[in-house]
C-alpha atoms as a PDB file:
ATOM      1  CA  UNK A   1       0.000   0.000   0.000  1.00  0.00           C
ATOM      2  CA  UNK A   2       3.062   2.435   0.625  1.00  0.00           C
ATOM      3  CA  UNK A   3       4.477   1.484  -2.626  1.00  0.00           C
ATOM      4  CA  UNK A   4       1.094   2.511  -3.913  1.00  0.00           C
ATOM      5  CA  UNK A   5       0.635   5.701  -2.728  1.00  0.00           C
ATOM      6  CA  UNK A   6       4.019   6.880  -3.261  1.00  0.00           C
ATOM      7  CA  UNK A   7       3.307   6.052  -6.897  1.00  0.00           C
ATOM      8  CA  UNK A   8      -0.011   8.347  -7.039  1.00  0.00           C
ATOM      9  CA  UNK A   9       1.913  11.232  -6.006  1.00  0.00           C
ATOM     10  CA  UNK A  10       4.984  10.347  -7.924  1.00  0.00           C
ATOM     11  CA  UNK A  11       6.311  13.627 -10.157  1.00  0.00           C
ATOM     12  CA  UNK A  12       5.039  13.464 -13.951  1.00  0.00           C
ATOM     13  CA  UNK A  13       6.646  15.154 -17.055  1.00  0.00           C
ATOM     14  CA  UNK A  14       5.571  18.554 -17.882  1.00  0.00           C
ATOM     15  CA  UNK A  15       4.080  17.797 -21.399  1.00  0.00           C
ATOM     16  CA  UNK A  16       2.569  14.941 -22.193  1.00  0.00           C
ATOM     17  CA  UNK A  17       1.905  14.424 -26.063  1.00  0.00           C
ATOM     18  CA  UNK A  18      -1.706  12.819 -25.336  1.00  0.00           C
ATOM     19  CA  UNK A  19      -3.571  11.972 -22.335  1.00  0.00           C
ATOM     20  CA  UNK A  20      -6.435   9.278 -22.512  1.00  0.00           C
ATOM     21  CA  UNK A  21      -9.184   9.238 -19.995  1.00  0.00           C
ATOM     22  CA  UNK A  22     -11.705   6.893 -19.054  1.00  0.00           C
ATOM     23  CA  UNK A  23     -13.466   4.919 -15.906  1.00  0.00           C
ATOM     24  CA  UNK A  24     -14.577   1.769 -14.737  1.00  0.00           C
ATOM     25  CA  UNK A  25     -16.510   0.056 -12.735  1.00  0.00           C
ATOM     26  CA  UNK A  26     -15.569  -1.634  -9.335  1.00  0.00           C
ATOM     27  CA  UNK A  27     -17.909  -3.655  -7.042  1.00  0.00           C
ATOM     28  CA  UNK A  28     -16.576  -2.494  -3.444  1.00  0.00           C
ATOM     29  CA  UNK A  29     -17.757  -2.302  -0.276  1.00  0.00           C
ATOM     30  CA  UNK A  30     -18.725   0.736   1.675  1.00  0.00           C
ATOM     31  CA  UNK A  31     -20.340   1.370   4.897  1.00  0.00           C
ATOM     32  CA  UNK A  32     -21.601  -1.878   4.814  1.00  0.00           C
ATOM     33  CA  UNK A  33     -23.084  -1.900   1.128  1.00  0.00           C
ATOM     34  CA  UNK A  34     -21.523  -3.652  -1.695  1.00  0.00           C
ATOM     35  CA  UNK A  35     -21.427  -0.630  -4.662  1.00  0.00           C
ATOM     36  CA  UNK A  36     -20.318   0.086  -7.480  1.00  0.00           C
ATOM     37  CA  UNK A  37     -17.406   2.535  -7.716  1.00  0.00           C
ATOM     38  CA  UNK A  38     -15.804   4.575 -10.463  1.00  0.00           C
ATOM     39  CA  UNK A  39     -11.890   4.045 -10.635  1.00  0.00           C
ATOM     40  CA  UNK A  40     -11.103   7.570 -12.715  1.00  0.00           C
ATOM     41  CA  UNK A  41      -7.811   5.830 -15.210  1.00  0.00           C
ATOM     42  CA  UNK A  42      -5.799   8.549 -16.872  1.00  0.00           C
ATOM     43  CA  UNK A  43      -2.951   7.133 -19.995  1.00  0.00           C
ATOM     44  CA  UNK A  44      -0.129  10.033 -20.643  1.00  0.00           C
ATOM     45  CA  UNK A  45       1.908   9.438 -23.898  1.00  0.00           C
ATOM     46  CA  UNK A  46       5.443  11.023 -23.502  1.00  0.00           C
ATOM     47  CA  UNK A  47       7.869  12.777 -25.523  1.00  0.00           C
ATOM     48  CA  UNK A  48       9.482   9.788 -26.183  1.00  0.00           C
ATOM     49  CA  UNK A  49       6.630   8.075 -27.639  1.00  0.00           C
ATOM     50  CA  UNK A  50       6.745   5.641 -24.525  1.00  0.00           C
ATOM     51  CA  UNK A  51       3.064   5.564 -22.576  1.00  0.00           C
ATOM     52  CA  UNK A  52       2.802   5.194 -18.790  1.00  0.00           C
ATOM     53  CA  UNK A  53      -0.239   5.378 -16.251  1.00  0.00           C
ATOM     54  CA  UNK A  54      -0.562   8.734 -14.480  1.00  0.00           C
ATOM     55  CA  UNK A  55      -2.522   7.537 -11.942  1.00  0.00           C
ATOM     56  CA  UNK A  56      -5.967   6.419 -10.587  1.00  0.00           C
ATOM     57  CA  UNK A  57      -8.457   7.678  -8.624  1.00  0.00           C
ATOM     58  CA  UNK A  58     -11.909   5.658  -6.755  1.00  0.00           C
ATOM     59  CA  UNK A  59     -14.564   7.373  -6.118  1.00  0.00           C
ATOM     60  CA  UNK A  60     -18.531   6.518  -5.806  1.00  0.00           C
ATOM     61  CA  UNK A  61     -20.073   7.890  -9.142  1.00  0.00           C
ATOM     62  CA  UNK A  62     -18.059   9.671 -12.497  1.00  0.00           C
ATOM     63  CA  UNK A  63     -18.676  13.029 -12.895  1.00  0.00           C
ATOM     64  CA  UNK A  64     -17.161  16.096 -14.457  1.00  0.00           C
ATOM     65  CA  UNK A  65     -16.038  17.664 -11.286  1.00  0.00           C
ATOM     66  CA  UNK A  66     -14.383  14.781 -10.077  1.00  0.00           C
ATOM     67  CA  UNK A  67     -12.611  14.646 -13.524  1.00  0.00           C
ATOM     68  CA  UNK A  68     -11.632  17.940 -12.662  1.00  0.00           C
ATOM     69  CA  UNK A  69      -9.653  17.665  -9.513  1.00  0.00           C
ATOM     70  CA  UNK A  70      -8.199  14.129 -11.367  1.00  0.00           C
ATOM     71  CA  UNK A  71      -7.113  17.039 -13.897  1.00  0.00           C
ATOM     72  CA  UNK A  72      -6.050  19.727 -10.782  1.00  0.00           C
ATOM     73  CA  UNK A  73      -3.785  16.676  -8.861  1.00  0.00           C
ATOM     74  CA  UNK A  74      -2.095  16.220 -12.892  1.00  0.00           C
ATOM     75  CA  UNK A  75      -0.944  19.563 -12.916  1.00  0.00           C
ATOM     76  CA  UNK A  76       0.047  19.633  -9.082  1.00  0.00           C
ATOM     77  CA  UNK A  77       2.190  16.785  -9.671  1.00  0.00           C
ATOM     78  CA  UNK A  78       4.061  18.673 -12.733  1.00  0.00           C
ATOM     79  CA  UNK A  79       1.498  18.441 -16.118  1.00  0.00           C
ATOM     80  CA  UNK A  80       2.218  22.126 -17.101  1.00  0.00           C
ATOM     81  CA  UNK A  81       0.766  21.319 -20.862  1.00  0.00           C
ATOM     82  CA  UNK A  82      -1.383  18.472 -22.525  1.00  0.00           C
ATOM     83  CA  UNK A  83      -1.105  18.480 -26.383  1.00  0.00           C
ATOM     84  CA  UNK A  84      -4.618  16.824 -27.267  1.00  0.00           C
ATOM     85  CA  UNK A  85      -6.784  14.892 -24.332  1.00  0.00           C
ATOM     86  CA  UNK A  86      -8.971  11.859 -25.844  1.00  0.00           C
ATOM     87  CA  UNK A  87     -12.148  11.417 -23.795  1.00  0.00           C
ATOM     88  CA  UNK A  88     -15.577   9.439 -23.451  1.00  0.00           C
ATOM     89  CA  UNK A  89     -18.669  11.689 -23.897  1.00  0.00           C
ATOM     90  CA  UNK A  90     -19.434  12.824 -20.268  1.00  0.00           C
ATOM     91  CA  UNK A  91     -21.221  15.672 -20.088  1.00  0.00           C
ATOM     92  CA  UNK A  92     -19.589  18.704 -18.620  1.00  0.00           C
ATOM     93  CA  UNK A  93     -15.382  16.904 -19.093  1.00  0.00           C
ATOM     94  CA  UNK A  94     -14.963  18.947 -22.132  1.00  0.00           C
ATOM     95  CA  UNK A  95     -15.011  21.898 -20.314  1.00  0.00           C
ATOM     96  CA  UNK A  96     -13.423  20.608 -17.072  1.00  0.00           C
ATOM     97  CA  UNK A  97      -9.923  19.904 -19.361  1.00  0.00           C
ATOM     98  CA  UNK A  98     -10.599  23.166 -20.491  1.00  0.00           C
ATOM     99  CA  UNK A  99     -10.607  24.795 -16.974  1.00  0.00           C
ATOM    100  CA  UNK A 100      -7.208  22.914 -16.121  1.00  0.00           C
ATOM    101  CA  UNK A 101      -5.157  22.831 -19.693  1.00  0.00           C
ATOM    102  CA  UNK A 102      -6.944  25.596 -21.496  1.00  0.00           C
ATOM    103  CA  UNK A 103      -4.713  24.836 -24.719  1.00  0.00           C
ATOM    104  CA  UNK A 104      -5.247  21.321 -24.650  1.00  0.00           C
ATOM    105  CA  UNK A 105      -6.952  19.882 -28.097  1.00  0.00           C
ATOM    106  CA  UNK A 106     -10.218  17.956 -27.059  1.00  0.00           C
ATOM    107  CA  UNK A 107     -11.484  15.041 -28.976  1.00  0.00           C
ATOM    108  CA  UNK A 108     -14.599  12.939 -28.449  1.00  0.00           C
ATOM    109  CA  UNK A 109     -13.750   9.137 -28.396  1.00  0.00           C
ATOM    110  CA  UNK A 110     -15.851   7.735 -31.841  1.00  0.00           C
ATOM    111  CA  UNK A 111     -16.243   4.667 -30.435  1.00  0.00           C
ATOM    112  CA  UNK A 112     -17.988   5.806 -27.292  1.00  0.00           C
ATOM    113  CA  UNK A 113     -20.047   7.771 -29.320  1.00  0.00           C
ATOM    114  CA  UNK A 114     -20.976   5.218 -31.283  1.00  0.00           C
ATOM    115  CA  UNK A 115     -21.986   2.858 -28.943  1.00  0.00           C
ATOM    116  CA  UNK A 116     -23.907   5.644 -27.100  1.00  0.00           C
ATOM    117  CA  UNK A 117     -26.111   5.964 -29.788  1.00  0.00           C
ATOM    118  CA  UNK A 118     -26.661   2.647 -30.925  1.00  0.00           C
ATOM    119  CA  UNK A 119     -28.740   1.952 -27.759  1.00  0.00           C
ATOM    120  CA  UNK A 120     -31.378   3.922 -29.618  1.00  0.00           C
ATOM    121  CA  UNK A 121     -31.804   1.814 -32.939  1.00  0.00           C
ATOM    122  CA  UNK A 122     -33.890  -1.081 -33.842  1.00  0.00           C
ATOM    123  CA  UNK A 123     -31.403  -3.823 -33.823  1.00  0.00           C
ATOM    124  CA  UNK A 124     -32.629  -4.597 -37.874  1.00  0.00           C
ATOM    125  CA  UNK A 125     -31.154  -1.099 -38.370  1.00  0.00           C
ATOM    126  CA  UNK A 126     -27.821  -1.468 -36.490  1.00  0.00           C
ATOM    127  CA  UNK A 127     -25.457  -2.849 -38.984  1.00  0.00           C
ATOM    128  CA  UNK A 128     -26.886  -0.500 -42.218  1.00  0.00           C
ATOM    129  CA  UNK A 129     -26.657   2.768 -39.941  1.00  0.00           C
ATOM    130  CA  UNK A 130     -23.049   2.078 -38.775  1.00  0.00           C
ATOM    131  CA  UNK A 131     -21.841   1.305 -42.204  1.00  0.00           C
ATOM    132  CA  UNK A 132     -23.497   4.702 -43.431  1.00  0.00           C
ATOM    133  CA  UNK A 133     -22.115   6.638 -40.234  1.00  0.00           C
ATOM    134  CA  UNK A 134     -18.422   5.269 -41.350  1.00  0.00           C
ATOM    135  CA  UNK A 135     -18.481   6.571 -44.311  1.00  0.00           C
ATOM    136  CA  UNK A 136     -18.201  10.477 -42.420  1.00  0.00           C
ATOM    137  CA  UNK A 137     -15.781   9.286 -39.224  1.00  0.00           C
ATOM    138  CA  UNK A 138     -13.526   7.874 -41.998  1.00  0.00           C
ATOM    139  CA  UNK A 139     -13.509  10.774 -44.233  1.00  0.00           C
ATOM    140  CA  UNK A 140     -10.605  12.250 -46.031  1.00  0.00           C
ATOM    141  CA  UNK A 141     -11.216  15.393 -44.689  1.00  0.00           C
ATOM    142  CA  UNK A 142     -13.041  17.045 -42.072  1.00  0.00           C
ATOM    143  CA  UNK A 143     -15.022  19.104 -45.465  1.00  0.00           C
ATOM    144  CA  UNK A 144     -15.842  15.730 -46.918  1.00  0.00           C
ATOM    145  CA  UNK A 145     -16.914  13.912 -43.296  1.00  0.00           C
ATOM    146  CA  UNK A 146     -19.179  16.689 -42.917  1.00  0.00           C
ATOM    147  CA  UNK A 147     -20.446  16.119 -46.707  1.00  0.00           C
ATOM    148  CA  UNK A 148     -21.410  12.695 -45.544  1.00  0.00           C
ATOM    149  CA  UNK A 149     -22.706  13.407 -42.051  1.00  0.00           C
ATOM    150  CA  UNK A 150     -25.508  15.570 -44.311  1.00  0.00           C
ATOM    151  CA  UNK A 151     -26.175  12.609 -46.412  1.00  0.00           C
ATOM    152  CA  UNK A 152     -26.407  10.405 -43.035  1.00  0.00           C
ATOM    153  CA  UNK A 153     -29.034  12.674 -41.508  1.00  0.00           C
ATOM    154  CA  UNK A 154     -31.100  13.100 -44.657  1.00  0.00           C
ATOM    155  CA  UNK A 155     -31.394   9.587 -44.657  1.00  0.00           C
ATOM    156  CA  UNK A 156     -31.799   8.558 -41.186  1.00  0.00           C
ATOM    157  CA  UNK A 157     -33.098  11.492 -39.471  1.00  0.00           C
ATOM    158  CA  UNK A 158     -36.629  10.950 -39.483  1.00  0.00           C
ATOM    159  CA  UNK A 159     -36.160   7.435 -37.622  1.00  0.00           C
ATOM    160  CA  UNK A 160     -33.328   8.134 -35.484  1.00  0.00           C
ATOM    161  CA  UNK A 161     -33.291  11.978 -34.736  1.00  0.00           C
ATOM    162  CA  UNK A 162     -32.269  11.668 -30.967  1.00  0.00           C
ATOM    163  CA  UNK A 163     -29.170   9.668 -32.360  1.00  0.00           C
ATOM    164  CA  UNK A 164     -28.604  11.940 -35.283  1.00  0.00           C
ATOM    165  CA  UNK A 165     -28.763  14.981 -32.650  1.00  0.00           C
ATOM    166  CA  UNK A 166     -26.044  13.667 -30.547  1.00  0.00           C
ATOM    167  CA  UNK A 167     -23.445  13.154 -33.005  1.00  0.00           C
ATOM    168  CA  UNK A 168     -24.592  16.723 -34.711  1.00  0.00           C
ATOM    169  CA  UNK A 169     -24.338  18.724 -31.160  1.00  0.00           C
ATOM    170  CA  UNK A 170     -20.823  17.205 -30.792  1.00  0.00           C
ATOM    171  CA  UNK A 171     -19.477  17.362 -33.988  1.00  0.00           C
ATOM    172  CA  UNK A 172     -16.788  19.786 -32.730  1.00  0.00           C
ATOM    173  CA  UNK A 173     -15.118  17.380 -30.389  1.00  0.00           C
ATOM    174  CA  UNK A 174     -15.296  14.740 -32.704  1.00  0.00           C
ATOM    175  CA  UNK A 175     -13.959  15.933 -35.419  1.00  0.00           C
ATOM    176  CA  UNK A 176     -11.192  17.583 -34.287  1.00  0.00           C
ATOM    177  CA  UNK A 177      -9.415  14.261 -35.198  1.00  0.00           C
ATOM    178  CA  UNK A 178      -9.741  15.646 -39.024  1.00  0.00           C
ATOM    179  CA  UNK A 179      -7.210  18.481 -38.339  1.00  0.00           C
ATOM    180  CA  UNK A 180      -4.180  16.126 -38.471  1.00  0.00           C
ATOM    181  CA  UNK A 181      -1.902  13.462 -40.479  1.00  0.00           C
ATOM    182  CA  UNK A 182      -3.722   9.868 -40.501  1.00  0.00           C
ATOM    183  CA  UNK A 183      -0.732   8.080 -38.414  1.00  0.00           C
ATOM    184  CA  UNK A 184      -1.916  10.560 -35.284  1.00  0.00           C
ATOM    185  CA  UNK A 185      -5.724  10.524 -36.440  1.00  0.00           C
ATOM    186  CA  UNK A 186      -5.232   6.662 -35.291  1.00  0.00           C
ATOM    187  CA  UNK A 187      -3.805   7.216 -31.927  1.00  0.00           C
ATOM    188  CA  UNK A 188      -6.048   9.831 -30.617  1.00  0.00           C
ATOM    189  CA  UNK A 189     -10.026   9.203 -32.303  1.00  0.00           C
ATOM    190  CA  UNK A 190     -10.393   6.062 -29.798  1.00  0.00           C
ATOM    191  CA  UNK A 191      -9.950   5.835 -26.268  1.00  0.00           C
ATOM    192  CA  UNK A 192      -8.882   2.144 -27.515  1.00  0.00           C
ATOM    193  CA  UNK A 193      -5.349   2.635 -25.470  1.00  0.00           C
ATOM    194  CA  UNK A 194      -7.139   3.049 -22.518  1.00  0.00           C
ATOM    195  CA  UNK A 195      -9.759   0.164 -23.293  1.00  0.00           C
ATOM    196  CA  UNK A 196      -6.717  -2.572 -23.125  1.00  0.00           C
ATOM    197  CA  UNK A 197      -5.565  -1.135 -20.293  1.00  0.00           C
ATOM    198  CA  UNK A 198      -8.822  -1.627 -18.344  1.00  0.00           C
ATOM    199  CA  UNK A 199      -9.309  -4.793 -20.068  1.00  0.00           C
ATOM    200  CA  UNK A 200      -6.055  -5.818 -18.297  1.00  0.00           C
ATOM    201  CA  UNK A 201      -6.716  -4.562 -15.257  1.00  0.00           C
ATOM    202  CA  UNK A 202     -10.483  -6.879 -15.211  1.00  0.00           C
ATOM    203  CA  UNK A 203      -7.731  -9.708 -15.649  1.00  0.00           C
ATOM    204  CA  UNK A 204      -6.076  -9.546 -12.789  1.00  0.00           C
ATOM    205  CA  UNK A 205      -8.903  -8.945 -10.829  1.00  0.00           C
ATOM    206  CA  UNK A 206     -11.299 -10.972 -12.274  1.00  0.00           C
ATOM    207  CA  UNK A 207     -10.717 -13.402  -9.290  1.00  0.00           C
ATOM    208  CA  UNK A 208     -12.367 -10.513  -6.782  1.00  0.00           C
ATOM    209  CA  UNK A 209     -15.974 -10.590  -7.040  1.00  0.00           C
ATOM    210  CA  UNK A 210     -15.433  -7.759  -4.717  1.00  0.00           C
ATOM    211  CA  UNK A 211     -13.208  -5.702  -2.421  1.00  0.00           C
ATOM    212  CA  UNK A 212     -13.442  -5.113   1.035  1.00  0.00           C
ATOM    213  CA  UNK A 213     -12.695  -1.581   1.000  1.00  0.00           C
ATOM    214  CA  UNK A 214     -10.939   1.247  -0.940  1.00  0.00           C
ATOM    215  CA  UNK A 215      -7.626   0.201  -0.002  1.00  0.00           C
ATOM    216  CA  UNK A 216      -8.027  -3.508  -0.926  1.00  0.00           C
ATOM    217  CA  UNK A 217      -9.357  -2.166  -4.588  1.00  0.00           C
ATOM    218  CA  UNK A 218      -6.469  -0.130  -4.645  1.00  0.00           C
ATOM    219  CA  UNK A 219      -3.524  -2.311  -4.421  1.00  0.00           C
ATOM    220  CA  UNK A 220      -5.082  -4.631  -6.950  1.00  0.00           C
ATOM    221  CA  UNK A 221      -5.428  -1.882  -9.147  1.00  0.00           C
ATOM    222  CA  UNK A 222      -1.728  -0.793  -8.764  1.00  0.00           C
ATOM    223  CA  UNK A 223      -0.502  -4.311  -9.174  1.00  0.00           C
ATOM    224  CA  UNK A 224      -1.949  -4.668 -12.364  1.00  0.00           C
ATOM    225  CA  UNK A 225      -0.885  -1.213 -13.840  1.00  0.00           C
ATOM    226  CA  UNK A 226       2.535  -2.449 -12.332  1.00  0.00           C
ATOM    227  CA  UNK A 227       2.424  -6.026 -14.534  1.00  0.00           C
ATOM    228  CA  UNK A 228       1.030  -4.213 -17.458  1.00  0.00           C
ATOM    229  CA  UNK A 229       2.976  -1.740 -17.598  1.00  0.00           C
ATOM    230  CA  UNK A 230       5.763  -3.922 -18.704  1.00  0.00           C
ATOM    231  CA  UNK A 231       5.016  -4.948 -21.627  1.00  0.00           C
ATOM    232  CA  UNK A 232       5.190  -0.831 -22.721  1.00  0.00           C
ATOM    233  CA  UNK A 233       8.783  -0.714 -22.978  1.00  0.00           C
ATOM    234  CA  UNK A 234       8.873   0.569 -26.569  1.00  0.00           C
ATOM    235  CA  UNK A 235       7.315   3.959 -27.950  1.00  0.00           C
ATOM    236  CA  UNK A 236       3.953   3.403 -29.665  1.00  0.00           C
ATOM    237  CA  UNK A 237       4.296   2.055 -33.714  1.00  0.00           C
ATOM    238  CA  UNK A 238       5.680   4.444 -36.125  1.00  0.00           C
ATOM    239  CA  UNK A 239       6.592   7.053 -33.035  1.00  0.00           C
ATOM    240  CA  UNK A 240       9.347   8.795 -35.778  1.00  0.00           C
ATOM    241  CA  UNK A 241       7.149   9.926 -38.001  1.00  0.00           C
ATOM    242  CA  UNK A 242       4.096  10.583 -35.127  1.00  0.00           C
ATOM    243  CA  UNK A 243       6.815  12.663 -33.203  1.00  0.00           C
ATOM    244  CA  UNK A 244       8.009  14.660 -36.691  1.00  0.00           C
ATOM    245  CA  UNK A 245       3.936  15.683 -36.828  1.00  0.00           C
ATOM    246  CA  UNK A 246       3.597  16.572 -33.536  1.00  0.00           C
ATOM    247  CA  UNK A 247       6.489  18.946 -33.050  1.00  0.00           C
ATOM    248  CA  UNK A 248       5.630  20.150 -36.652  1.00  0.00           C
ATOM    249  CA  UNK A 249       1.939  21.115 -35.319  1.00  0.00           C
ATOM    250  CA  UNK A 250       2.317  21.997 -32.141  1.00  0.00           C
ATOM    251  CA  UNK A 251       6.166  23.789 -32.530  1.00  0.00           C
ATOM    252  CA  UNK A 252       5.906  25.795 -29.886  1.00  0.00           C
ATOM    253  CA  UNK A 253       4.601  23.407 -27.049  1.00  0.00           C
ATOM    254  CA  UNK A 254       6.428  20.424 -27.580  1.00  0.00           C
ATOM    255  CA  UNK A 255       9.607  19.603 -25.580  1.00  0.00           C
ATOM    256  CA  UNK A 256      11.532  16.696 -26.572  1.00  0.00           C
END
């Protein structure tokens, strides 16, 4: 448990490239009551192309202002600047990274998005409405995605306008993927990186039906991250040419 907690407040780098966030869900006791906690998971993707685990947090539900004081603890332990921060779709985060790293670049995570909306189809419907919706998240361009987003909505609008909606009120956040080369497009439109990770962690705790407390959840958590992390020993595929794009787009804010 020491080991742990001297990890959570370990020093960080200053910049970190890209930041992934996500949470998930923990059966743990509390006063008496088995519940179901949020462990807050944040991914950092150094200079040096090499990913590591910033930290964790527990906490009873996820929320945006919990996110935020994840963020406020970052930059306490050294985050001066995130590059681009690659998020679910929880209301109110957007502007919570934009409280703490007001330069950061946010993007929407298009597979949470699309799984959030495919709880409202017909199941009939799924597999025809996913193939027209990747014809705009795979776009050239951000000019043609937008193109076919207009086609998408003329066509499935009248059925699915809740759906439709969502994806049109965020557009911003998703999109901003569009902006850059398609080896960094890959690495920050998914909050896939983040995904294995958790997978990993339900691994090696699959075995605990639940924890006792906090604490108990905690060390399992950190000895997981600890295992895991060892297989990240090498910077993320094609990191040359990924690092030549970032310091090319963000010149003044990268430090290598």
């Amino acid at each position: 448990m020491e080991s742990a907690k001297e990890w959570q407040i370990r020093p960080l780098e200053s910049v970190y490239f890209a930041v992934w966030m996500d949470g998930i869900m923990l059966k743990i006791r509390d006063e008496g009551k088995v519940i179901n906690k949020c462990v807050y998971i944040v991914i950092g993707l150094k200079p040096d192309g090499l990913k590591e685990v910033l930290g964790f947090w527990i906490e009873k539900t996820e929320s945006s202002s919990f996110w935020m004081s994840v963020l406020t603890d970052l930059k306490a332990r050294g985050v001066e600047d995130v590059l681009i921060a690659c998020t679910d779709n929880l209301k109110g985060l957007t502007q919570a990274i934009s409280a703490v790293f007001p330069d950061a670049v946010t993007q929407l995570c298009i597979v949470h998005q699309i799984r959030n909306i495919c709880k409202f189809l017909v199941w009939k419907d799924r597999r025809e409405f996913c193939m027209d919706l990747k014809k705009v998240y795979t776009a050239a361009n951000k000019t043609v995605a937008w193109d076919e987003f207009g086609k998408f909505k003329l066509k499935w609008n009248a059925k699915y306008k809740y759906a439709i909606a969502s994806w049109e009120e965020n557009w911003d956040n998703l999109s901003n993927y569009f902006e850059y080369p398609l080896e960094l497009r890959k690495i920050i439109y998914t909050t896939n990186t983040l995904e294995n990770l958790n997978r990993g962690i339900r691994k090696y705790t699959k075995t605990k039906s639940q924890f006792t407390n906090d604490n108990a959840a905690t060390k399992s958590i950190y000895l997981s991250i600890q295992n895991i992390e060892k297989a990240w020993s090498k910077p993320i595929q094609n990191w040359g040419l990924i690092l030549n794009q970032f310091l090319i787009i963000f010149a003044n804010r990268c430090r290598n």
